[in-house]
PDB file of N, CA and C in Angstrom:
ATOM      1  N   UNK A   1       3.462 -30.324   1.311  1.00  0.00           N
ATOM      2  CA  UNK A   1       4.780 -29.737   1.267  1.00  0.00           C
ATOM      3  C   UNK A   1       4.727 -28.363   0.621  1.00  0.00           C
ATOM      4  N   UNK A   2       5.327 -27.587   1.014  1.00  0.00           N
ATOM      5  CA  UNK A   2       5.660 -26.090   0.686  1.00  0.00           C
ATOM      6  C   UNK A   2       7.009 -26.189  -0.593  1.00  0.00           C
ATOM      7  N   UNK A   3       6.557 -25.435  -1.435  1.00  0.00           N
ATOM      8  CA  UNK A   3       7.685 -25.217  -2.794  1.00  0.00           C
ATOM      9  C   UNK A   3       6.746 -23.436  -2.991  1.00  0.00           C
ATOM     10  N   UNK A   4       7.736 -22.862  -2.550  1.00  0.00           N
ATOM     11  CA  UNK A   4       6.994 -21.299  -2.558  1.00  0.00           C
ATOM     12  C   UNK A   4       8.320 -20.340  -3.164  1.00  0.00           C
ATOM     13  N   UNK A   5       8.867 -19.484  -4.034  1.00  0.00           N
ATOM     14  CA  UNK A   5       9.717 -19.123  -4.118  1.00  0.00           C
ATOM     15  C   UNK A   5       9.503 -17.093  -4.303  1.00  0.00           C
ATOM     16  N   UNK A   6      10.256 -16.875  -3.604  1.00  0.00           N
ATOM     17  CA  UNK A   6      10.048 -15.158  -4.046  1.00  0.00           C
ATOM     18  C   UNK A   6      11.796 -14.682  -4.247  1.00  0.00           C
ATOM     19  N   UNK A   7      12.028 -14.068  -5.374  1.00  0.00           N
ATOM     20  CA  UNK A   7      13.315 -13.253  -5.737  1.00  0.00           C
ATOM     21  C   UNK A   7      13.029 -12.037  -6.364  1.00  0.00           C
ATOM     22  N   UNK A   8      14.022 -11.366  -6.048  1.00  0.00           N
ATOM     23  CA  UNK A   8      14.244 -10.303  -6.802  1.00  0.00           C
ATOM     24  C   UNK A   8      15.390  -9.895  -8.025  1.00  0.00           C
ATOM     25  N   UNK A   9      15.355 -10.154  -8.961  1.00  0.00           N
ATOM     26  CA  UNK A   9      16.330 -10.379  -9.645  1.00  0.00           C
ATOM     27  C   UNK A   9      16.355  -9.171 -11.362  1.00  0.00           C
ATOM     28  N   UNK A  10      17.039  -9.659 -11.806  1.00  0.00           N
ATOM     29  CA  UNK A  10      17.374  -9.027 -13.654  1.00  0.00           C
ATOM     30  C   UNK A  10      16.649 -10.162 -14.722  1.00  0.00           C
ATOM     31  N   UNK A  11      15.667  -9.777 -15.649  1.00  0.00           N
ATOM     32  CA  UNK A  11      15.154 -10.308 -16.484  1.00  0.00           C
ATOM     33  C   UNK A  11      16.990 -10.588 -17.590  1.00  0.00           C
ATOM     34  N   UNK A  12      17.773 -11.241 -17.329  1.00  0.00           N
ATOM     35  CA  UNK A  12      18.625 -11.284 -17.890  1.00  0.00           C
ATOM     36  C   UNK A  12      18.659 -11.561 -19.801  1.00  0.00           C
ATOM     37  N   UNK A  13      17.910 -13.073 -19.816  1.00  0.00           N
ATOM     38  CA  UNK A  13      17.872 -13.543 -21.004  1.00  0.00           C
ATOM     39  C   UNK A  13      16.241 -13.355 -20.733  1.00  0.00           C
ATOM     40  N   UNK A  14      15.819 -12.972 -22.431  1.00  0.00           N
ATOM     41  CA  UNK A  14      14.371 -13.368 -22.540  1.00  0.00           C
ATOM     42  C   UNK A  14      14.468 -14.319 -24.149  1.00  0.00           C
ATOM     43  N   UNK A  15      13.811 -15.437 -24.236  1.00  0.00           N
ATOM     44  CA  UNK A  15      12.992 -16.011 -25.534  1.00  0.00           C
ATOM     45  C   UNK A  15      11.920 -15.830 -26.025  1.00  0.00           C
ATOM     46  N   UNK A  16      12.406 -15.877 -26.997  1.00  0.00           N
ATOM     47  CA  UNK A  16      10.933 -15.282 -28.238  1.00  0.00           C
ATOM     48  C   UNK A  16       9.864 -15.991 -27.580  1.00  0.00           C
ATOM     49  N   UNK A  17       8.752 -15.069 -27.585  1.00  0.00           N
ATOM     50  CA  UNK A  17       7.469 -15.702 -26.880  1.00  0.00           C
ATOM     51  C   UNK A  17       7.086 -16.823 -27.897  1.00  0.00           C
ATOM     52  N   UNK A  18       6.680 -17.952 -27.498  1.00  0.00           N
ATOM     53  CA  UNK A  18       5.919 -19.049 -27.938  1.00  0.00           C
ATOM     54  C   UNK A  18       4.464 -19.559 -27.581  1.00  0.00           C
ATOM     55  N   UNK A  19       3.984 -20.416 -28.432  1.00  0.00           N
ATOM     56  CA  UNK A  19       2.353 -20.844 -27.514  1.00  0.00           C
ATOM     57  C   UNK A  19       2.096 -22.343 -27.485  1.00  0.00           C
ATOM     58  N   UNK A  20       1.838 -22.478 -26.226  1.00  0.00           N
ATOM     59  CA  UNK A  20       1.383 -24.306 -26.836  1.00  0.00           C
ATOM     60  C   UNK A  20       0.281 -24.559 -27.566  1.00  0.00           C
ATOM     61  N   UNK A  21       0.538 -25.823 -27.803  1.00  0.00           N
ATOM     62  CA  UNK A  21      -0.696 -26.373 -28.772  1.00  0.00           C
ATOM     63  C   UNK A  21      -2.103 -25.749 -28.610  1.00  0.00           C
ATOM     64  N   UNK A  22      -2.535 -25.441 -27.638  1.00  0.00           N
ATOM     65  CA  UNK A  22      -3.949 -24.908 -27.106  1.00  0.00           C
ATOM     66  C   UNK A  22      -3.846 -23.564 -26.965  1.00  0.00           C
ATOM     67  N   UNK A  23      -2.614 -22.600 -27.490  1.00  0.00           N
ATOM     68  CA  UNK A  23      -2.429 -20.990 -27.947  1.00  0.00           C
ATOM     69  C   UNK A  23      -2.060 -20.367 -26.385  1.00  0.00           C
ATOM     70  N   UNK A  24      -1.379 -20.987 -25.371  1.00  0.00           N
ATOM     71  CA  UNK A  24      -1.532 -20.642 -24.234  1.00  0.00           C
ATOM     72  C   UNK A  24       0.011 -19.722 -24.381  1.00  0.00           C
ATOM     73  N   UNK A  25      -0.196 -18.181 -24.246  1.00  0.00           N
ATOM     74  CA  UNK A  25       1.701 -17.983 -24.424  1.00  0.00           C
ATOM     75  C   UNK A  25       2.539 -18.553 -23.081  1.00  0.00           C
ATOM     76  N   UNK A  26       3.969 -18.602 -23.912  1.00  0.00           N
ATOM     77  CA  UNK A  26       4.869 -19.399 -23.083  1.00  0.00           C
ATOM     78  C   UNK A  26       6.322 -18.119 -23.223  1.00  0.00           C
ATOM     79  N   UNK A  27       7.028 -17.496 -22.339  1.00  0.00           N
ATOM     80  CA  UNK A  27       7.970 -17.552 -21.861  1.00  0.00           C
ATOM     81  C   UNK A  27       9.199 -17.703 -21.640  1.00  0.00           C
ATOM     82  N   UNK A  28      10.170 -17.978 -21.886  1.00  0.00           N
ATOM     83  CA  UNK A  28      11.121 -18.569 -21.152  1.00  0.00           C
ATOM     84  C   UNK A  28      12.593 -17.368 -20.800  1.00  0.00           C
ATOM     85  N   UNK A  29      12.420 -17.548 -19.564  1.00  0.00           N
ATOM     86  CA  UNK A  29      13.739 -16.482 -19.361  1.00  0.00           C
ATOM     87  C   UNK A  29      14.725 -17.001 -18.436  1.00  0.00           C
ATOM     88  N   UNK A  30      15.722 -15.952 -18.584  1.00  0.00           N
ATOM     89  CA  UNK A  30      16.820 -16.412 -17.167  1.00  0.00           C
ATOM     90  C   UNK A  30      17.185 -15.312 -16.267  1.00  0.00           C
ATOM     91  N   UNK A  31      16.547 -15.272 -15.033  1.00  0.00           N
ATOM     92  CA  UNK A  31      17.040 -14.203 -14.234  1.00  0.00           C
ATOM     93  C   UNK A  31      18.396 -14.358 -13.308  1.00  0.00           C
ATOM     94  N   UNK A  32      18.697 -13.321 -13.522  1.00  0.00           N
ATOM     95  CA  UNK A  32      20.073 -12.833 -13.096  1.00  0.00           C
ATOM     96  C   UNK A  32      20.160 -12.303 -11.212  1.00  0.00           C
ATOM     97  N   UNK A  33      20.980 -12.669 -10.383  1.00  0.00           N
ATOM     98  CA  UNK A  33      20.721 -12.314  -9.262  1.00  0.00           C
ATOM     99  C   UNK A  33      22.149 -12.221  -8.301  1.00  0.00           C
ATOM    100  N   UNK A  34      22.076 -10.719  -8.366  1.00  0.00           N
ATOM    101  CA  UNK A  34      23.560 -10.595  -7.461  1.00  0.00           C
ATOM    102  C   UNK A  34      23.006  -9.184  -5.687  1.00  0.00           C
ATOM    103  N   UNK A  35      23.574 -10.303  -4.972  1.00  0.00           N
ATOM    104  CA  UNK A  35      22.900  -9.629  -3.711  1.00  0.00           C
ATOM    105  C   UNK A  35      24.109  -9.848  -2.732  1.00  0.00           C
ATOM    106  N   UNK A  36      24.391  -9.273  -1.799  1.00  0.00           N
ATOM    107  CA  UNK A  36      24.913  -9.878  -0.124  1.00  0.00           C
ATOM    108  C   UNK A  36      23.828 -10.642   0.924  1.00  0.00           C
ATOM    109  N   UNK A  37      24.494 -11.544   1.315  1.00  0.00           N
ATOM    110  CA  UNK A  37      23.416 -11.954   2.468  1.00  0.00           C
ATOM    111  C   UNK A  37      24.491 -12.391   3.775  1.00  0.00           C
ATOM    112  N   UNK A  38      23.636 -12.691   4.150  1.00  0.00           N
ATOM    113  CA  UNK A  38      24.948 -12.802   5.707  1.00  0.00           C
ATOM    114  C   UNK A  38      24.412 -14.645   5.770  1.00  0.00           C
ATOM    115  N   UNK A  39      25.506 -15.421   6.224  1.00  0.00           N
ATOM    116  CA  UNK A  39      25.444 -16.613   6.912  1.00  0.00           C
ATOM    117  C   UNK A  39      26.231 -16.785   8.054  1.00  0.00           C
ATOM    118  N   UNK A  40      25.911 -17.100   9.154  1.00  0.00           N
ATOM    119  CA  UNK A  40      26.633 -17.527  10.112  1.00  0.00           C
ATOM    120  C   UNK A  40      27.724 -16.336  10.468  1.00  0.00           C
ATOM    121  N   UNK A  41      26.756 -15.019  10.489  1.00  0.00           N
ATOM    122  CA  UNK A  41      27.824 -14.235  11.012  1.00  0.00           C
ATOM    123  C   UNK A  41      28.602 -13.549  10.259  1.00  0.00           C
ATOM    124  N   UNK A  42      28.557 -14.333   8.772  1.00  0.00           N
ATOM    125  CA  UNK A  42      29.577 -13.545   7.739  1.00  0.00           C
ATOM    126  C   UNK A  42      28.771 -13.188   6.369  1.00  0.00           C
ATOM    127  N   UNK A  43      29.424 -12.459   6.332  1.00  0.00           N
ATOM    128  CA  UNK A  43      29.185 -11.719   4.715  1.00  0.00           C
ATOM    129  C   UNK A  43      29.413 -12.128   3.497  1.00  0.00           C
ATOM    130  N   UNK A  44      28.405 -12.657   2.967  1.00  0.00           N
ATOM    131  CA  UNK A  44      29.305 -13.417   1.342  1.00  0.00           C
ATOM    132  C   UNK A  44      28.071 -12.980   0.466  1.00  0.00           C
ATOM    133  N   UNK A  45      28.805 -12.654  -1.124  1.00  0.00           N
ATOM    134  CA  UNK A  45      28.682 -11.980  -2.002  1.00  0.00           C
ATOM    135  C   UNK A  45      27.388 -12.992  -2.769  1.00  0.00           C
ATOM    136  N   UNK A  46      26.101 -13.496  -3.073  1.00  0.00           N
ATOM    137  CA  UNK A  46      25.474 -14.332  -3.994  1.00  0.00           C
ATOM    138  C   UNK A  46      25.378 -14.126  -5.411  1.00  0.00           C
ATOM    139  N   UNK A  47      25.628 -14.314  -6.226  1.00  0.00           N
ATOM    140  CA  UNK A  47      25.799 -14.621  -7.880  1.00  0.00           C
ATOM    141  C   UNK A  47      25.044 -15.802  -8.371  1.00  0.00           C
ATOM    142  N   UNK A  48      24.081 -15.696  -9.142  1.00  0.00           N
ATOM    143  CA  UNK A  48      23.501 -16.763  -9.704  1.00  0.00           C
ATOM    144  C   UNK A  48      22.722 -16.754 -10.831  1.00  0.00           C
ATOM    145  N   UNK A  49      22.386 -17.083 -12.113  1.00  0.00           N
ATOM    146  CA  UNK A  49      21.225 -17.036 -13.175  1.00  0.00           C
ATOM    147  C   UNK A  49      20.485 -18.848 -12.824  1.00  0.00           C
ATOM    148  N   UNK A  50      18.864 -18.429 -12.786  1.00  0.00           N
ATOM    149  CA  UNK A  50      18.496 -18.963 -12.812  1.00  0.00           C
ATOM    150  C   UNK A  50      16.951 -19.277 -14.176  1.00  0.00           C
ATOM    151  N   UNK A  51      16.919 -20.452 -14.520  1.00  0.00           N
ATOM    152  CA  UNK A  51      16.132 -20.493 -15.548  1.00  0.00           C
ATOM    153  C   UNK A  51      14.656 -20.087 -15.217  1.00  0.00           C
ATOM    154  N   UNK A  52      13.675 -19.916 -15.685  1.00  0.00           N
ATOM    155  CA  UNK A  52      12.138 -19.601 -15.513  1.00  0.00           C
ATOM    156  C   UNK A  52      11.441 -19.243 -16.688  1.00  0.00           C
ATOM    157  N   UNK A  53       9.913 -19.375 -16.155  1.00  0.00           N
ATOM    158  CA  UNK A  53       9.580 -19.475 -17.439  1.00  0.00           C
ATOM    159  C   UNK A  53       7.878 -19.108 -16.900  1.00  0.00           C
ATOM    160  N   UNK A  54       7.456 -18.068 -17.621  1.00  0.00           N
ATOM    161  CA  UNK A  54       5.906 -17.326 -17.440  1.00  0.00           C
ATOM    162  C   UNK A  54       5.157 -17.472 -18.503  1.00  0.00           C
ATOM    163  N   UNK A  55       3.916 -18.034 -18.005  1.00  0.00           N
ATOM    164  CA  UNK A  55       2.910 -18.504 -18.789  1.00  0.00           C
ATOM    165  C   UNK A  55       1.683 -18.024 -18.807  1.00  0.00           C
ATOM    166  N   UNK A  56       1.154 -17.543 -19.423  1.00  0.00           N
ATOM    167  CA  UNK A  56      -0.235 -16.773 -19.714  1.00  0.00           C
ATOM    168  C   UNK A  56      -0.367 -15.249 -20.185  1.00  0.00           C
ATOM    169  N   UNK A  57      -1.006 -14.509 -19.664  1.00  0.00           N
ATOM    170  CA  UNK A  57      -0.913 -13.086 -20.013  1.00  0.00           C
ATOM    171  C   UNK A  57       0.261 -12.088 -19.595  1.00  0.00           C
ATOM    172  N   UNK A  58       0.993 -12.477 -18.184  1.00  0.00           N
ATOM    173  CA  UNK A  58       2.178 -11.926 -17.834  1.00  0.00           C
ATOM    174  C   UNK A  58       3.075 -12.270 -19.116  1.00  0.00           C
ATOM    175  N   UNK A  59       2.974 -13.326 -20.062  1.00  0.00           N
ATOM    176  CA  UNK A  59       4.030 -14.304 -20.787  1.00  0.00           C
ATOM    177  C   UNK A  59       4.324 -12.778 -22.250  1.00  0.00           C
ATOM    178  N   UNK A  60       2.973 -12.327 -22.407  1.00  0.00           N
ATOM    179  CA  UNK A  60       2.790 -11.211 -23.799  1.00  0.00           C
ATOM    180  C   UNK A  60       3.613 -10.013 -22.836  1.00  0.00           C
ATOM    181  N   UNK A  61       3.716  -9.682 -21.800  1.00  0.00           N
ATOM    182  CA  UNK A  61       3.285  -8.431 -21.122  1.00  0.00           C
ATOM    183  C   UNK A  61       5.121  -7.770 -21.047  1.00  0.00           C
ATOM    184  N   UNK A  62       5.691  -9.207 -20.498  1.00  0.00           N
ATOM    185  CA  UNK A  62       6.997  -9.570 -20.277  1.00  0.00           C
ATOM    186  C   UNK A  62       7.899  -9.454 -21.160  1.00  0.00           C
ATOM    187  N   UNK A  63       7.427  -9.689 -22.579  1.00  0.00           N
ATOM    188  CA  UNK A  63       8.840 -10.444 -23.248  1.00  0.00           C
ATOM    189  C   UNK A  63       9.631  -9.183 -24.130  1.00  0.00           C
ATOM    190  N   UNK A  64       9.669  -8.176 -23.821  1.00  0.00           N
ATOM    191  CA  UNK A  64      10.233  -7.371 -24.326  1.00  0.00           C
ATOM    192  C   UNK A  64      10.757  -6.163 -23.328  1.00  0.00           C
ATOM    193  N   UNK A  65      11.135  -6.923 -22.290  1.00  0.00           N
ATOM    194  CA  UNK A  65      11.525  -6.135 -20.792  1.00  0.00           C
ATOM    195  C   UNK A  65      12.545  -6.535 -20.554  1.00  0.00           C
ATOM    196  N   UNK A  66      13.862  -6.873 -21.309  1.00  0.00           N
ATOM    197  CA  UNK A  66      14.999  -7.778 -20.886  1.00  0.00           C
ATOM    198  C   UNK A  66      15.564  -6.389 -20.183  1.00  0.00           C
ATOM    199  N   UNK A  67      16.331  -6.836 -19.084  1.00  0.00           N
ATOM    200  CA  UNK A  67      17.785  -6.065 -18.512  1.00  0.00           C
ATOM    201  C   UNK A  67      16.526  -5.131 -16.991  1.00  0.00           C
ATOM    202  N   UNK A  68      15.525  -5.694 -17.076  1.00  0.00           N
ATOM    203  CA  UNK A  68      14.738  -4.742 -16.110  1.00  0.00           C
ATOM    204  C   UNK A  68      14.653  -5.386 -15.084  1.00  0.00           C
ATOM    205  N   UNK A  69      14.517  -5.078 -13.421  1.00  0.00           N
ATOM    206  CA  UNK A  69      15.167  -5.769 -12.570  1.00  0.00           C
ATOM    207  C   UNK A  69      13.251  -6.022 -11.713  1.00  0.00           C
ATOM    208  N   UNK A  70      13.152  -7.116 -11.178  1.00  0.00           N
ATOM    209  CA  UNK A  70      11.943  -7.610 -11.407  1.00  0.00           C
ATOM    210  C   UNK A  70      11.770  -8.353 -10.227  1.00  0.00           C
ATOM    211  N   UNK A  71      10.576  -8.351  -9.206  1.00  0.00           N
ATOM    212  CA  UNK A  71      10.838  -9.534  -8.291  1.00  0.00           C
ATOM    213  C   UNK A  71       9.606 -10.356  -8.356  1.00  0.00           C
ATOM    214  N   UNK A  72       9.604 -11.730  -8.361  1.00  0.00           N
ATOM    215  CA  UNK A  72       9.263 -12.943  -9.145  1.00  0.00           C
ATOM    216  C   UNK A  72       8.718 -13.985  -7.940  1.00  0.00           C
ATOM    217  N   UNK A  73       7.378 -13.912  -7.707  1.00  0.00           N
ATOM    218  CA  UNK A  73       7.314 -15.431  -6.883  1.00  0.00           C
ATOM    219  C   UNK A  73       6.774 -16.299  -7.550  1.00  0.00           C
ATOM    220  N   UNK A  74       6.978 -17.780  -7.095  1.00  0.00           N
ATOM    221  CA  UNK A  74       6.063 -19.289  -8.188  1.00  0.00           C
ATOM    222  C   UNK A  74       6.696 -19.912  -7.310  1.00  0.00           C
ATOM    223  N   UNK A  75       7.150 -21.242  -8.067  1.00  0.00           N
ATOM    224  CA  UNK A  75       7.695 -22.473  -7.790  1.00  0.00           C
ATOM    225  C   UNK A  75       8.072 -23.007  -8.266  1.00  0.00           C
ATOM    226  N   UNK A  76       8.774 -24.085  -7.904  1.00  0.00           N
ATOM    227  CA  UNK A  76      10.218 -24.787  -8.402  1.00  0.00           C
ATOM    228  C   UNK A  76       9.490 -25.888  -9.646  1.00  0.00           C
ATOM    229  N   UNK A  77      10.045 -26.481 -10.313  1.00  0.00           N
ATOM    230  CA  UNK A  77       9.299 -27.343 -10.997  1.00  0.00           C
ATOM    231  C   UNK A  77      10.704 -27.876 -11.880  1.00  0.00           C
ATOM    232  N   UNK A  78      10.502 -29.030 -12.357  1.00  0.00           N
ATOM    233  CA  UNK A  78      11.605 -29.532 -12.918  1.00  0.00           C
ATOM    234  C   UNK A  78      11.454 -29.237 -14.816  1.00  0.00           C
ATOM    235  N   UNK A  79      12.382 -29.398 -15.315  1.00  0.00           N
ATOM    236  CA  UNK A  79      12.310 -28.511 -16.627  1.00  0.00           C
ATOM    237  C   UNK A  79      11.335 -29.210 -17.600  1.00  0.00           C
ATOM    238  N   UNK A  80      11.688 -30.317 -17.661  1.00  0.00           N
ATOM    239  CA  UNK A  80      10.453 -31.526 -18.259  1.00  0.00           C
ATOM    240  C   UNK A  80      10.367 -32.486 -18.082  1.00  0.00           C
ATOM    241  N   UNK A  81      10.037 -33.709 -18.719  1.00  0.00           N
ATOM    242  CA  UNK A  81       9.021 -34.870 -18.040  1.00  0.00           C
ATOM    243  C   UNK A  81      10.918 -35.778 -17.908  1.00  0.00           C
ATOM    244  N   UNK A  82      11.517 -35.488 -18.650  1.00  0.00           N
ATOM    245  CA  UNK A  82      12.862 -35.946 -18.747  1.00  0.00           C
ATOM    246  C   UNK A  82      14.367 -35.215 -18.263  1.00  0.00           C
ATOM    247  N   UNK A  83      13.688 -34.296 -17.916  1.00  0.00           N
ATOM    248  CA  UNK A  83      15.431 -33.048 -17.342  1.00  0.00           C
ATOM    249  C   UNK A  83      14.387 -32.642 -16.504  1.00  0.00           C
ATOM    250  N   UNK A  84      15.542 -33.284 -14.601  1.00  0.00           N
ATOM    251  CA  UNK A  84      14.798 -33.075 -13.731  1.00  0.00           C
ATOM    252  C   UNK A  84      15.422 -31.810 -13.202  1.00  0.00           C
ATOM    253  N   UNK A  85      16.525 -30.929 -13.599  1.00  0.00           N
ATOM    254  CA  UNK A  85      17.001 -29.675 -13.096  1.00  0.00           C
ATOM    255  C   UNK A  85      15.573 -28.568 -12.782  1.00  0.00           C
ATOM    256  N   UNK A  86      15.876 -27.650 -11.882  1.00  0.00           N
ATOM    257  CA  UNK A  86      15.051 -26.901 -11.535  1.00  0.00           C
ATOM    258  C   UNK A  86      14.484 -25.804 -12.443  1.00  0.00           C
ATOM    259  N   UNK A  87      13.413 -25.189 -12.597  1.00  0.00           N
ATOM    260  CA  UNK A  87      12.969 -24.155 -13.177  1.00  0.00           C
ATOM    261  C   UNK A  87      11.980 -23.424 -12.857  1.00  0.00           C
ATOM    262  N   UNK A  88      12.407 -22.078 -12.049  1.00  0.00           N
ATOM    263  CA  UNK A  88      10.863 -21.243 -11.732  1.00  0.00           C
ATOM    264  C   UNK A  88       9.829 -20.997 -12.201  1.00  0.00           C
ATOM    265  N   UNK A  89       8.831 -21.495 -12.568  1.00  0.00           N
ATOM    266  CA  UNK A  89       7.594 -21.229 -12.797  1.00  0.00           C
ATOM    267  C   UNK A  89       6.902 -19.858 -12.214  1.00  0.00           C
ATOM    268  N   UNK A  90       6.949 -18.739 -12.967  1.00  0.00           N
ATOM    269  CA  UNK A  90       6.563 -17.493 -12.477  1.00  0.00           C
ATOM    270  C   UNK A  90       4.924 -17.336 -12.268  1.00  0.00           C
ATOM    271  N   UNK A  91       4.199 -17.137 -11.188  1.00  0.00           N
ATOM    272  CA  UNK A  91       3.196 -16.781 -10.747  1.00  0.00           C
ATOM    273  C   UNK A  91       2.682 -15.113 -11.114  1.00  0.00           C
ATOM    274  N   UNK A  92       3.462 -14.603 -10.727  1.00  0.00           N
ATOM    275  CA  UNK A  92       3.515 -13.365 -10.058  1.00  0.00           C
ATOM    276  C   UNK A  92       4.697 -12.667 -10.458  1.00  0.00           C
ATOM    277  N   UNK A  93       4.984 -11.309 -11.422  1.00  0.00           N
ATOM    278  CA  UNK A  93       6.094 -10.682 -11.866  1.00  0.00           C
ATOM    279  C   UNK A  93       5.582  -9.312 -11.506  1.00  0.00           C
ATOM    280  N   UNK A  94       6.544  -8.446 -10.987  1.00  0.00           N
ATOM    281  CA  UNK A  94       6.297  -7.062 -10.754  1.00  0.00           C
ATOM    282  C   UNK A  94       7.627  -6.227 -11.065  1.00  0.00           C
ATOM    283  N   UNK A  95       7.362  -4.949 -11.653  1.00  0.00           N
ATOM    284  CA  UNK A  95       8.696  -3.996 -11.500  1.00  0.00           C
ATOM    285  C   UNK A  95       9.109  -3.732  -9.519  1.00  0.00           C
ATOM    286  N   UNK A  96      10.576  -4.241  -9.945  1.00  0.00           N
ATOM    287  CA  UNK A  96      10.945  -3.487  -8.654  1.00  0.00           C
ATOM    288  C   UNK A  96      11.048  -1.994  -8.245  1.00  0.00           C
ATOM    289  N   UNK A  97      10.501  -1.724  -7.032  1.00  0.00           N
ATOM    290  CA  UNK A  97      10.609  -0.355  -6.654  1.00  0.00           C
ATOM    291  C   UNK A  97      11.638   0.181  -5.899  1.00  0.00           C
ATOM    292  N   UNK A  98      12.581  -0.827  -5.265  1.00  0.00           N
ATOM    293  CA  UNK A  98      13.695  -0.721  -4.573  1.00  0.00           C
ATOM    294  C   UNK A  98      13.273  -0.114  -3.460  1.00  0.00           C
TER     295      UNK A  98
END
Protein backbone atom coordinates (compact mmCIF):
# COMPACT_ATOMS: atom_id res chain seq x y z
CA UNK A 1 0.00 0.00 0.00
CA UNK A 2 1.06 3.54 -0.86
CA UNK A 3 0.96 6.29 2.21
CA UNK A 4 3.16 8.98 0.27
CA UNK A 5 2.39 12.61 1.18
CA UNK A 6 3.82 15.93 -0.48
CA UNK A 7 2.52 19.67 0.75
CA UNK A 8 3.40 22.81 0.63
CA UNK A 9 2.62 24.66 3.53
CA UNK A 10 3.73 27.41 6.72
CA UNK A 11 5.99 25.98 9.45
CA UNK A 12 3.17 27.45 11.65
CA UNK A 13 3.88 26.11 15.27
CA UNK A 14 7.40 24.80 16.03
CA UNK A 15 8.43 22.78 19.60
CA UNK A 16 11.39 23.02 21.40
CA UNK A 17 13.62 20.45 19.82
CA UNK A 18 13.81 17.25 21.92
CA UNK A 19 15.84 13.79 21.73
CA UNK A 20 14.91 10.32 22.41
CA UNK A 21 16.40 8.09 24.68
CA UNK A 22 19.17 7.06 22.08
CA UNK A 23 19.90 11.24 21.44
CA UNK A 24 18.03 10.96 18.10
CA UNK A 25 16.56 14.87 17.67
CA UNK A 26 12.85 15.06 17.55
CA UNK A 27 10.66 17.85 16.17
CA UNK A 28 7.35 18.53 16.44
CA UNK A 29 5.47 21.09 14.37
CA UNK A 30 2.18 22.19 12.86
CA UNK A 31 1.95 23.26 9.34
CA UNK A 32 -0.37 25.65 8.22
CA UNK A 33 -2.01 25.35 4.67
CA UNK A 34 -4.24 27.74 2.78
CA UNK A 35 -4.57 27.12 -1.08
CA UNK A 36 -7.59 27.00 -3.88
CA UNK A 37 -8.14 23.82 -5.58
CA UNK A 38 -10.91 23.07 -7.89
CA UNK A 39 -13.40 19.95 -7.31
CA UNK A 40 -15.89 18.97 -9.61
CA UNK A 41 -15.75 21.99 -11.60
CA UNK A 42 -15.78 24.38 -8.68
CA UNK A 43 -13.61 26.47 -6.79
CA UNK A 44 -13.29 26.11 -3.05
CA UNK A 45 -10.99 27.86 -0.74
CA UNK A 46 -8.66 24.82 1.52
CA UNK A 47 -7.71 25.84 5.18
CA UNK A 48 -6.10 23.41 7.35
CA UNK A 49 -3.13 22.94 10.22
CA UNK A 50 -1.83 19.84 10.27
CA UNK A 51 0.41 18.11 12.99
CA UNK A 52 4.11 16.68 11.97
CA UNK A 53 6.95 15.95 13.25
CA UNK A 54 10.94 15.70 11.79
CA UNK A 55 13.39 13.53 13.02
CA UNK A 56 17.07 13.49 12.65
CA UNK A 57 19.35 16.16 11.28
CA UNK A 58 16.53 18.13 9.32
CA UNK A 59 14.98 18.04 13.24
CA UNK A 60 18.40 20.68 14.47
CA UNK A 61 18.27 22.42 10.99
CA UNK A 62 14.40 23.26 11.28
CA UNK A 63 13.51 24.37 14.59
CA UNK A 64 14.07 27.87 14.50
CA UNK A 65 12.31 28.57 11.02
CA UNK A 66 8.74 29.14 12.32
CA UNK A 67 6.35 31.34 9.91
CA UNK A 68 8.63 30.10 6.74
CA UNK A 69 6.61 28.53 4.06
CA UNK A 70 8.08 25.01 3.28
CA UNK A 71 7.08 22.02 1.12
CA UNK A 72 7.20 18.69 3.05
CA UNK A 73 6.95 15.04 1.76
CA UNK A 74 6.76 11.65 4.33
CA UNK A 75 3.88 9.87 5.55
CA UNK A 76 0.98 9.54 7.45
CA UNK A 77 1.53 7.73 10.70
CA UNK A 78 -0.68 7.75 13.69
CA UNK A 79 0.46 9.97 16.70
CA UNK A 80 1.26 7.02 19.12
CA UNK A 81 0.91 3.53 20.10
CA UNK A 82 -2.51 4.92 21.77
CA UNK A 83 -3.86 8.21 19.71
CA UNK A 84 -4.60 6.85 16.38
CA UNK A 85 -5.16 10.57 14.74
CA UNK A 86 -2.87 11.31 11.89
CA UNK A 87 0.62 12.84 11.90
CA UNK A 88 3.14 13.64 9.07
CA UNK A 89 6.23 12.20 9.51
CA UNK A 90 8.61 14.54 7.51
CA UNK A 91 11.12 12.83 5.14
CA UNK A 92 12.11 15.54 3.16
CA UNK A 93 11.76 19.56 4.06
CA UNK A 94 12.78 22.25 1.59
CA UNK A 95 12.38 26.19 1.36
CA UNK A 96 9.75 27.00 -1.05
CA UNK A 97 10.71 28.77 -4.20
CA UNK A 98 7.27 29.55 -5.44
Amino acid sequence: MDNQFTLTACLHKIDVLRHTPAGVPVLDVVLQHNSWQEENGLRCQIKFELPAKIIGQNAQAWQHRQGEIVTVSGFLAQKSQRIFRPVLRIQHITEYKG
